[in-house]
PDB file of N, CA and C in Angstrom:
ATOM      1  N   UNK A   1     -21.472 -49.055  -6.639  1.00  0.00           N
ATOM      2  CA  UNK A   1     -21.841 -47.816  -5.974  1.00  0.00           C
ATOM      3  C   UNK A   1     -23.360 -47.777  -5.854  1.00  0.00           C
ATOM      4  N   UNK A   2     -23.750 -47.711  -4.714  1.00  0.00           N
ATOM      5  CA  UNK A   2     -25.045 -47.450  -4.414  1.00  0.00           C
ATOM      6  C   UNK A   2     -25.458 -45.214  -3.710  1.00  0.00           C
ATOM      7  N   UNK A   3     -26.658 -45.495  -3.932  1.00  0.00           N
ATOM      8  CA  UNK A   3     -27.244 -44.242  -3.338  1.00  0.00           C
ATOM      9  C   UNK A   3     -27.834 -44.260  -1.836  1.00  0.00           C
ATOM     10  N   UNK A   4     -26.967 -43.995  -0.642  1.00  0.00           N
ATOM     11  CA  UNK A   4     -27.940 -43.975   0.347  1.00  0.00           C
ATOM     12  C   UNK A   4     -28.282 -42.497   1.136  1.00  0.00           C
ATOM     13  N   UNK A   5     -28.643 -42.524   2.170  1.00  0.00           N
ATOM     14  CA  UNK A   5     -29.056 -41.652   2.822  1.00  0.00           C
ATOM     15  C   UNK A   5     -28.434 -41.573   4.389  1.00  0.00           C
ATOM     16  N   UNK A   6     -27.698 -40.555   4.498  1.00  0.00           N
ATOM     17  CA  UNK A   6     -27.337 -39.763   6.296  1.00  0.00           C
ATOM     18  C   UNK A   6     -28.325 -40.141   7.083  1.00  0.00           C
ATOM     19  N   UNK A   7     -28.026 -40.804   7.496  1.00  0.00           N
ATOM     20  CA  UNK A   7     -28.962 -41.279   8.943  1.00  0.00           C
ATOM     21  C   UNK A   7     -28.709 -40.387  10.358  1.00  0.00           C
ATOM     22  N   UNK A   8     -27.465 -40.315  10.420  1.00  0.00           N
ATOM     23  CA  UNK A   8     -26.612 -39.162  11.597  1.00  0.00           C
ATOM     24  C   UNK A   8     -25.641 -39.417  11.534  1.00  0.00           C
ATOM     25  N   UNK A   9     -24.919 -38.252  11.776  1.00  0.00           N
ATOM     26  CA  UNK A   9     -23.489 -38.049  11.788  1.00  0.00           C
ATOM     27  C   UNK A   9     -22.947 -36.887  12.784  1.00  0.00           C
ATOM     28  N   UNK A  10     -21.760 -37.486  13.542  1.00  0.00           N
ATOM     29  CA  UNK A  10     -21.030 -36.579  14.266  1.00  0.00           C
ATOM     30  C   UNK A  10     -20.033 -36.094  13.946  1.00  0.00           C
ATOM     31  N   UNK A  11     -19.882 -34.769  13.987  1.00  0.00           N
ATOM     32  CA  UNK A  11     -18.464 -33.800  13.419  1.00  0.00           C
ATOM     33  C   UNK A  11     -17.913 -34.451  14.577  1.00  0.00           C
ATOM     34  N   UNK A  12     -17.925 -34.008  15.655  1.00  0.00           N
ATOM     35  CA  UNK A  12     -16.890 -34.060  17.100  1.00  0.00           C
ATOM     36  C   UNK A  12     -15.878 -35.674  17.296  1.00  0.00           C
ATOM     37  N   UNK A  13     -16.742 -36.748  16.400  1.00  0.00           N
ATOM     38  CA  UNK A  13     -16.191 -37.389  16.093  1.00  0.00           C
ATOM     39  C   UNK A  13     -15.369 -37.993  15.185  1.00  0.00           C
ATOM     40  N   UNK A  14     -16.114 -37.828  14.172  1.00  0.00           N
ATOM     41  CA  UNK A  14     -15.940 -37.413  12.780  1.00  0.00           C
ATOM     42  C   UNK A  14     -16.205 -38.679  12.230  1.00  0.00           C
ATOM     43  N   UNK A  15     -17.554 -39.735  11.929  1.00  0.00           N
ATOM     44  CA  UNK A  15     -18.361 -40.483  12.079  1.00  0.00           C
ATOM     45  C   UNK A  15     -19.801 -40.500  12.065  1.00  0.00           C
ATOM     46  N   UNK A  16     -20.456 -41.574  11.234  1.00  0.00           N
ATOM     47  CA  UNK A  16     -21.695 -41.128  10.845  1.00  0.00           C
ATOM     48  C   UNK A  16     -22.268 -42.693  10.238  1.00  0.00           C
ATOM     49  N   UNK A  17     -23.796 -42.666  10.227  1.00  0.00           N
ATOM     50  CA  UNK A  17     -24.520 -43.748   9.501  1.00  0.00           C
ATOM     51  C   UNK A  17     -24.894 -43.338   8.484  1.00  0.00           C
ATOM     52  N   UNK A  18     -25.226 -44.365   7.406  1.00  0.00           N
ATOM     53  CA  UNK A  18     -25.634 -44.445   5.770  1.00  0.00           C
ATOM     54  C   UNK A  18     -26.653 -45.392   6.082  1.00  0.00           C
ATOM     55  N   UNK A  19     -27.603 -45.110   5.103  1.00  0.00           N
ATOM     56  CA  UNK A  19     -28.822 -45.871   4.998  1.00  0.00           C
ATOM     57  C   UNK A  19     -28.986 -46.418   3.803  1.00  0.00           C
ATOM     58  N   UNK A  20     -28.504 -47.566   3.193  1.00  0.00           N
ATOM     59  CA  UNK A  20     -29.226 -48.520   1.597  1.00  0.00           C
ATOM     60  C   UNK A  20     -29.655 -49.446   1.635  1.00  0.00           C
ATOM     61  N   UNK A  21     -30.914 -49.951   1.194  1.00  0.00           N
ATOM     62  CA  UNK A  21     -30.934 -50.869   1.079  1.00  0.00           C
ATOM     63  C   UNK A  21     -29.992 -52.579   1.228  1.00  0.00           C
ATOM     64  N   UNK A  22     -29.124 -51.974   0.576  1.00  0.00           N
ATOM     65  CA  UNK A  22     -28.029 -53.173   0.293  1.00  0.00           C
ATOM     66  C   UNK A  22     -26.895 -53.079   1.653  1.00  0.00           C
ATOM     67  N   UNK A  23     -27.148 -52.539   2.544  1.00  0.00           N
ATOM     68  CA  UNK A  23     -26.530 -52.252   3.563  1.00  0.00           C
ATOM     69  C   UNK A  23     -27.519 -52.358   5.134  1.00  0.00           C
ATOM     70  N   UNK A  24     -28.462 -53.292   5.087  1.00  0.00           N
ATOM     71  CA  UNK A  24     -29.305 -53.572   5.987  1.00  0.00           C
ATOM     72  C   UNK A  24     -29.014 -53.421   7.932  1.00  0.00           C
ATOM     73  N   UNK A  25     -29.619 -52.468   8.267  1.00  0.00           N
ATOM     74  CA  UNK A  25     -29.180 -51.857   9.214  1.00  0.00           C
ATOM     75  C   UNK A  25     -27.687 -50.627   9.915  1.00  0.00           C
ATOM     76  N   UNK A  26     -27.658 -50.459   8.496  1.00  0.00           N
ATOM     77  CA  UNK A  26     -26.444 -49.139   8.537  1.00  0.00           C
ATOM     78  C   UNK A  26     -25.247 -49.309   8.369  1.00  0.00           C
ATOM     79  N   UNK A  27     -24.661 -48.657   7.751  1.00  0.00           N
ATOM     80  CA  UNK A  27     -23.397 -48.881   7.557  1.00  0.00           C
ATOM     81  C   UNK A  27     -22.008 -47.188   7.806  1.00  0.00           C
ATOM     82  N   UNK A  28     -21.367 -48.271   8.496  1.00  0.00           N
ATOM     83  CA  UNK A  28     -20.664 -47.323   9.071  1.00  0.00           C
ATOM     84  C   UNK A  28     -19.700 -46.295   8.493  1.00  0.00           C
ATOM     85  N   UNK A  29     -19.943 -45.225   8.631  1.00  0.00           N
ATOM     86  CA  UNK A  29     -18.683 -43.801   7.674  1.00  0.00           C
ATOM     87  C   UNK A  29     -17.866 -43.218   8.413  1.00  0.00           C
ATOM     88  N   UNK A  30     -16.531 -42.641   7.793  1.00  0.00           N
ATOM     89  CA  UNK A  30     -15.753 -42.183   8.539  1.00  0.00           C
ATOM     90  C   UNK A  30     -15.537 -40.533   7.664  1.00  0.00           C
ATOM     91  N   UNK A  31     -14.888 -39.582   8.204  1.00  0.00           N
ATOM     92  CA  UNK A  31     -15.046 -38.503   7.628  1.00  0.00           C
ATOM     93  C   UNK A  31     -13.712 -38.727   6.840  1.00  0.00           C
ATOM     94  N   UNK A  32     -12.721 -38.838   7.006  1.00  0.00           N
ATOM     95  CA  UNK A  32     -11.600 -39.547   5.723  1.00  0.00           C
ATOM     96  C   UNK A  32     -12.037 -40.154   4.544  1.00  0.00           C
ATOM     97  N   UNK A  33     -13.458 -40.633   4.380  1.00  0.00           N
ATOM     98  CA  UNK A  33     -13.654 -41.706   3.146  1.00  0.00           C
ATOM     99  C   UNK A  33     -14.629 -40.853   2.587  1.00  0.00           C
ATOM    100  N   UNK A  34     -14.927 -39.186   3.052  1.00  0.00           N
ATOM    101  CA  UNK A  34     -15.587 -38.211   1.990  1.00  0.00           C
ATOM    102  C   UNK A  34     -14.887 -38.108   1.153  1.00  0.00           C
ATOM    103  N   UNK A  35     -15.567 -37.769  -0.132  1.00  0.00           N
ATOM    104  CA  UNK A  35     -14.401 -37.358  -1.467  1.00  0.00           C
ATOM    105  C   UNK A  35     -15.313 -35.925  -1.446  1.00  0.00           C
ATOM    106  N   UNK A  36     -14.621 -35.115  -0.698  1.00  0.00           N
ATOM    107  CA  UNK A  36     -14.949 -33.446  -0.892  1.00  0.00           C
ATOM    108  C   UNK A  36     -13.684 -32.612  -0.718  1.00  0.00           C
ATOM    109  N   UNK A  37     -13.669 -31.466  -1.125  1.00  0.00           N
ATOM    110  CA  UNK A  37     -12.458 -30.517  -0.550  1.00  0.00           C
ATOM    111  C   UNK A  37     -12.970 -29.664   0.582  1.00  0.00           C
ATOM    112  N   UNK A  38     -11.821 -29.327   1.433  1.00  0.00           N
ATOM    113  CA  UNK A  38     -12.000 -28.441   2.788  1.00  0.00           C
ATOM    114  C   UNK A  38     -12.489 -29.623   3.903  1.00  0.00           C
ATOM    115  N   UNK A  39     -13.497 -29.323   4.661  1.00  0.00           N
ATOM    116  CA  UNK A  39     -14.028 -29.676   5.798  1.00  0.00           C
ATOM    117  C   UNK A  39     -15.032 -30.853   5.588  1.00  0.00           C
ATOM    118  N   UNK A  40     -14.899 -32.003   5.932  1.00  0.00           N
ATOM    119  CA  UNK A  40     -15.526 -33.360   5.464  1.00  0.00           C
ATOM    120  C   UNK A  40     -16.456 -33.421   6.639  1.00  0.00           C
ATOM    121  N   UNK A  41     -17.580 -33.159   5.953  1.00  0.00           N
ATOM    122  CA  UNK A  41     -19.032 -33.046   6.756  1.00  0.00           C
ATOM    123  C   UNK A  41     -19.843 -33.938   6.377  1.00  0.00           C
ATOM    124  N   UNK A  42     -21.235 -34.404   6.900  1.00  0.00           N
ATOM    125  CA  UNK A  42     -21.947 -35.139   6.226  1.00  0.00           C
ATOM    126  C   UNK A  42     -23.664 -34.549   6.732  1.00  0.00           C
ATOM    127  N   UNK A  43     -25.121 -34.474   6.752  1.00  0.00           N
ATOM    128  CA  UNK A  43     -25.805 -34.025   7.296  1.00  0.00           C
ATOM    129  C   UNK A  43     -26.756 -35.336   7.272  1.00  0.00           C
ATOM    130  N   UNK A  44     -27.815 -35.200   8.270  1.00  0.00           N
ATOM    131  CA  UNK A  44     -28.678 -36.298   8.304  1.00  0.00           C
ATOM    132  C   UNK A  44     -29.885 -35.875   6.961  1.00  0.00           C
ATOM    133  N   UNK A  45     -30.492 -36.883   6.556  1.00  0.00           N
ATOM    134  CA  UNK A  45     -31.288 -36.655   5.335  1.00  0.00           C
ATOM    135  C   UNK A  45     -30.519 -36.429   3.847  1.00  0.00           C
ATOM    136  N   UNK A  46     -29.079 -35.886   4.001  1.00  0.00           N
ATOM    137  CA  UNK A  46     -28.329 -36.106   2.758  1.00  0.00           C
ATOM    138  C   UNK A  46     -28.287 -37.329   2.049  1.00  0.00           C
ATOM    139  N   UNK A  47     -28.257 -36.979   0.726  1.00  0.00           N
ATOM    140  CA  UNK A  47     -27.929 -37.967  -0.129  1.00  0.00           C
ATOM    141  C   UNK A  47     -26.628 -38.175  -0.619  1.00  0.00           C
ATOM    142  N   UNK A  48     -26.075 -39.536  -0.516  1.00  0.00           N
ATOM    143  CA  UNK A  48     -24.606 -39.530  -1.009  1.00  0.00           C
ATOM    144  C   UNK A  48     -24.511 -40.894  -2.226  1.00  0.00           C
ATOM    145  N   UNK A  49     -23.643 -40.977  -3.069  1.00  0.00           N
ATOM    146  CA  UNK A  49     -23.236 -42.304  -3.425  1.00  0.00           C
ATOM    147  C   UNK A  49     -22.330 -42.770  -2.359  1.00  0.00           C
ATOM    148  N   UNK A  50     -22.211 -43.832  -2.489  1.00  0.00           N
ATOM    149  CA  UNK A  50     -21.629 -44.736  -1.528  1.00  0.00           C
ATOM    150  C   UNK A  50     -21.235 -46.080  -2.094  1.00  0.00           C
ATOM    151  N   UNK A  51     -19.924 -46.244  -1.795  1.00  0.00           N
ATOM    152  CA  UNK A  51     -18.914 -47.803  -1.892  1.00  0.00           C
ATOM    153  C   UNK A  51     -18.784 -48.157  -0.436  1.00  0.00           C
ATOM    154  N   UNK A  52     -19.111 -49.447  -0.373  1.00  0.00           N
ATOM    155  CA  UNK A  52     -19.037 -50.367   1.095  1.00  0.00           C
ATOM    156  C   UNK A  52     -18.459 -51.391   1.125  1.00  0.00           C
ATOM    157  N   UNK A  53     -18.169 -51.958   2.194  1.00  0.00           N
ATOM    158  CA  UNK A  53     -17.586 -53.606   2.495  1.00  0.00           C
ATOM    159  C   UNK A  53     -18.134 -53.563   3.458  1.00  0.00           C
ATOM    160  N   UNK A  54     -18.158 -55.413   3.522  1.00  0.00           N
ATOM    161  CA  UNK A  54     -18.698 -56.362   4.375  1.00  0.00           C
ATOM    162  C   UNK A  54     -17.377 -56.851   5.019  1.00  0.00           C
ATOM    163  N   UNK A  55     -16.825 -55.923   6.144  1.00  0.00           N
ATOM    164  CA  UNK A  55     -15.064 -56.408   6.646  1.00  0.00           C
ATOM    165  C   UNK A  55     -15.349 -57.638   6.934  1.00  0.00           C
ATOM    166  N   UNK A  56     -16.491 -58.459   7.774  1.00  0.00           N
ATOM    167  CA  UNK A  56     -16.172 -59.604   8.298  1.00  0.00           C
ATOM    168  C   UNK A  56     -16.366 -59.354   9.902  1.00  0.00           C
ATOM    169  N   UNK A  57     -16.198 -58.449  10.202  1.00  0.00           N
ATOM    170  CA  UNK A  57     -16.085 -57.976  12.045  1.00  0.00           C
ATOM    171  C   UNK A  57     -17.121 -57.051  12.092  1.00  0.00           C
ATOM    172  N   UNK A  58     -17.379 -56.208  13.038  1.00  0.00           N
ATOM    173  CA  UNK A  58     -18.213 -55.499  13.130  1.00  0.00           C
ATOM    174  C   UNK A  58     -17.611 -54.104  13.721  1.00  0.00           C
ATOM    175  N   UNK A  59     -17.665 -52.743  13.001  1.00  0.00           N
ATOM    176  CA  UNK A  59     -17.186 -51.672  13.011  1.00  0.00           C
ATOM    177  C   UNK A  59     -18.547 -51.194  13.901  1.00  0.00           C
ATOM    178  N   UNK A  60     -17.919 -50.688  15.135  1.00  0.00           N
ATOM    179  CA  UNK A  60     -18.505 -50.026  16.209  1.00  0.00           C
ATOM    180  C   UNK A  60     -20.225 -50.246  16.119  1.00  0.00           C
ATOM    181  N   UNK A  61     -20.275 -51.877  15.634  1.00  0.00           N
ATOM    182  CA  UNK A  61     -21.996 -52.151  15.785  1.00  0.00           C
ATOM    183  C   UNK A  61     -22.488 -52.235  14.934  1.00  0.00           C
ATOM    184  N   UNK A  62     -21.599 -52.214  13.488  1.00  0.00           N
ATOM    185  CA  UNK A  62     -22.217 -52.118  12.299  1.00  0.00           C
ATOM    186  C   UNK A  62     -21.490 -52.780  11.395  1.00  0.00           C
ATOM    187  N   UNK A  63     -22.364 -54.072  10.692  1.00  0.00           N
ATOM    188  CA  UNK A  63     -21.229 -54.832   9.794  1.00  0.00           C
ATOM    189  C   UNK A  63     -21.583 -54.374   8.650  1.00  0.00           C
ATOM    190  N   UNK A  64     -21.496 -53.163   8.000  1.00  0.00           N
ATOM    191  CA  UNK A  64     -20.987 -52.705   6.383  1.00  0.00           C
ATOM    192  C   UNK A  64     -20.424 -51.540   7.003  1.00  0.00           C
ATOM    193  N   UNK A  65     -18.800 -51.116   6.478  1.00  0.00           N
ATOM    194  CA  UNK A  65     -18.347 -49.987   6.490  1.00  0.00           C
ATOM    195  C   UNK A  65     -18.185 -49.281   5.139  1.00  0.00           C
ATOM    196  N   UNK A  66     -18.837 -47.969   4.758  1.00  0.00           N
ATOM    197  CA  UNK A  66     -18.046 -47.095   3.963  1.00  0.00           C
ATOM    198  C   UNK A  66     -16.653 -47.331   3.496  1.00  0.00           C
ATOM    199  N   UNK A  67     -16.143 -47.154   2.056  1.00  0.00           N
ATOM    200  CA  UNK A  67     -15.049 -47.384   1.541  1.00  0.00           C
ATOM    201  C   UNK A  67     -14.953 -45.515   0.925  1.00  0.00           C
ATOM    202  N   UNK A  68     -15.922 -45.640   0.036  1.00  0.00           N
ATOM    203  CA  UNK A  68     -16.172 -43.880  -0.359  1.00  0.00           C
ATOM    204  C   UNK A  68     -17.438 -43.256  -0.161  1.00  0.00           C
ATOM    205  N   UNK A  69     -17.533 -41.982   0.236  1.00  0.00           N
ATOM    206  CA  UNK A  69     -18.619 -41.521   0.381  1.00  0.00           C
ATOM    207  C   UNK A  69     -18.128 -40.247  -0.314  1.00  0.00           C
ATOM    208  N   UNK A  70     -19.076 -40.086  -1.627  1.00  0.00           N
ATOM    209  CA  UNK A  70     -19.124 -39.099  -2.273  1.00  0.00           C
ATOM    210  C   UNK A  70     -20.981 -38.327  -2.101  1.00  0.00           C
ATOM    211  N   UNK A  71     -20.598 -37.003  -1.662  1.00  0.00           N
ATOM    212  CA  UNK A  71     -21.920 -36.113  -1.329  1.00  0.00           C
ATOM    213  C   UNK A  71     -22.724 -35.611  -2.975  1.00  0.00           C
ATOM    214  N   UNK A  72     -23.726 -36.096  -2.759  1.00  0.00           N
ATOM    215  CA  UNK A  72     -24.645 -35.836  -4.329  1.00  0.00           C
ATOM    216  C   UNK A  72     -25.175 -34.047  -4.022  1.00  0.00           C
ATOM    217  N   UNK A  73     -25.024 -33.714  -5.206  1.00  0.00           N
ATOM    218  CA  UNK A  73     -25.332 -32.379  -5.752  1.00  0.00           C
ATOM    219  C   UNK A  73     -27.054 -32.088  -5.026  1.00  0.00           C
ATOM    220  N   UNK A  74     -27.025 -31.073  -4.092  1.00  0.00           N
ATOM    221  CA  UNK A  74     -28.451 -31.179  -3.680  1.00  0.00           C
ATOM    222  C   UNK A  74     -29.599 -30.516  -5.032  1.00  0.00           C
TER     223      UNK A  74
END
């Protein structure tokens, strides 16, 4: 588990970028792989932990996808 940062994210889609280090040029999130209750949001400049993979393919332009994205306590 790493710490990255909301780069942008779309509700309407429900999809968004993470920023870590260990994830060099972004890695891709889906609003299903929040661990929150109610309405799975994400904001740009947030901080989240984050679990990733390297699928092998490239998810809409981005080869690391989100596995969990848990939102850190602001």
């Amino acid at each position: 588990m790493v710490t990255a940062t909301v780069r942008e994210w779309h509700d309407e889609e429900g999809w968004g970028v993470l920023d870590c280090p260990e994830t060099p040029g972004g890695c891709w999130g889906h609003f299903s792989d929040i661990r929150m209750a109610g309405f799975r949001t994400l904001s740009p400049g947030q901080h989240v932990d984050l679990v990733w993979e390297a699928p092998g393919f490239q998810q809409d332009g981005y080869d690391y996808r989100a596995v969990s994205i848990t939102p850190r306590p602001a």
